[in-house]
C-alpha atoms as a PDB file:
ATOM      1  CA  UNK A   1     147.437  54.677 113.388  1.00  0.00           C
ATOM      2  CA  UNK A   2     145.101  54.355 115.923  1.00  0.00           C
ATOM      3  CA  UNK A   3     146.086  52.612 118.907  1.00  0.00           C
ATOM      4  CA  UNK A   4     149.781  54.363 118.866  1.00  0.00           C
ATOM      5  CA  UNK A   5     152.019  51.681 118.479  1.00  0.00           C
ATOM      6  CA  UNK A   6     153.666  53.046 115.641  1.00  0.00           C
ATOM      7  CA  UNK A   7     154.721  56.136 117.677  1.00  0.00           C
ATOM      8  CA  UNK A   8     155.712  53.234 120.579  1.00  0.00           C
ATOM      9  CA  UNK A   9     157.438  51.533 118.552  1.00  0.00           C
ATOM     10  CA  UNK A  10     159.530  54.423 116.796  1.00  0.00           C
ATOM     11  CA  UNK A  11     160.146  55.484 120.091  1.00  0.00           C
ATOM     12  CA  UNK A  12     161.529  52.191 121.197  1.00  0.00           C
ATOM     13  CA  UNK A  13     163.658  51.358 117.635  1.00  0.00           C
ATOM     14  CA  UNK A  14     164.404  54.745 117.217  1.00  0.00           C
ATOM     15  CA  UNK A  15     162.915  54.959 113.598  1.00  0.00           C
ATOM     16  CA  UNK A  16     161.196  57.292 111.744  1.00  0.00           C
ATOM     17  CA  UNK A  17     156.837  56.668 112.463  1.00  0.00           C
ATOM     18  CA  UNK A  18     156.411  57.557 109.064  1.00  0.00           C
ATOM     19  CA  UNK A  19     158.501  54.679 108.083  1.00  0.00           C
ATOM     20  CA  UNK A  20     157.113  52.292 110.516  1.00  0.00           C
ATOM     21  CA  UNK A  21     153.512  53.174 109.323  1.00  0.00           C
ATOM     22  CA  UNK A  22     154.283  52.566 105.704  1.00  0.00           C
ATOM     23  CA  UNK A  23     156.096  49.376 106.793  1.00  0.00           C
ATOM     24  CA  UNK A  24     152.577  48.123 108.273  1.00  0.00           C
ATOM     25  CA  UNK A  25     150.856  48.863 105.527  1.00  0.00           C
ATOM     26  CA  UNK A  26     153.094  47.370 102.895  1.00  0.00           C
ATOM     27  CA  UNK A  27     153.086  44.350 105.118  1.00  0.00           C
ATOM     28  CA  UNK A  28     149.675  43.869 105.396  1.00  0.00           C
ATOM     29  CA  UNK A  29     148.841  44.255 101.529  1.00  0.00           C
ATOM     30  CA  UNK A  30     151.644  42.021 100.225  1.00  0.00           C
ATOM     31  CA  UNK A  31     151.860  39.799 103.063  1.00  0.00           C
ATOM     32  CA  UNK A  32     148.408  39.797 104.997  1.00  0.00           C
ATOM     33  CA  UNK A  33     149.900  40.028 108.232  1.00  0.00           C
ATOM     34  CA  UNK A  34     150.301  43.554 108.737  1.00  0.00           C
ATOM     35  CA  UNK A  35     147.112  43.491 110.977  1.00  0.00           C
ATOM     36  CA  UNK A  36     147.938  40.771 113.218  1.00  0.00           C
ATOM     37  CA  UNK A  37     151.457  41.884 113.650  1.00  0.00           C
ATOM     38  CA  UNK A  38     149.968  45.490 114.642  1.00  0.00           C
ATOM     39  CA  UNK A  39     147.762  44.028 117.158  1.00  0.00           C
ATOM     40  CA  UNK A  40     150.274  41.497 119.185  1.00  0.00           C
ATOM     41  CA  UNK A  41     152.684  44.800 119.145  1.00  0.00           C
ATOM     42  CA  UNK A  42     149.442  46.649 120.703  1.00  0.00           C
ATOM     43  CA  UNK A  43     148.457  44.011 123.337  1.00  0.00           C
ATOM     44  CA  UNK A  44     153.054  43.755 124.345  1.00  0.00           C
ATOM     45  CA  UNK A  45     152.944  47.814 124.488  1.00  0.00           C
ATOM     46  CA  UNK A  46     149.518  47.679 126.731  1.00  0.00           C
ATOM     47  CA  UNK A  47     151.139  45.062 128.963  1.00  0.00           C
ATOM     48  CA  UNK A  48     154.989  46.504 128.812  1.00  0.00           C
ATOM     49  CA  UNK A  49     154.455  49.377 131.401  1.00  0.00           C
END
């Protein structure tokens, strides 16, 4: 996506990015959230050096 934390956090789980980019998605068009959670993982990557 754009801010990279679905690279980070493939990198970190050791997932597949695809995965963890469809997961976001799915979450925020069933649940609403997918957003939100997306940017709190951004702001705990930016701050996590």
């Amino acid at each position: 996506m754009i801010l990279g934390v679905a690279e980070w956090l493939s990198f970190k789980l050791g997932w597949n990015v695809t995965n963890i980019r469809i997961a976001f998605i799915v979450a925020f068009l069933v649940f609403g959230t997918g957003l939100g959670l997306y940017l709190i993982l951004w702001i705990v990557k930016h701050f996590s050096h």
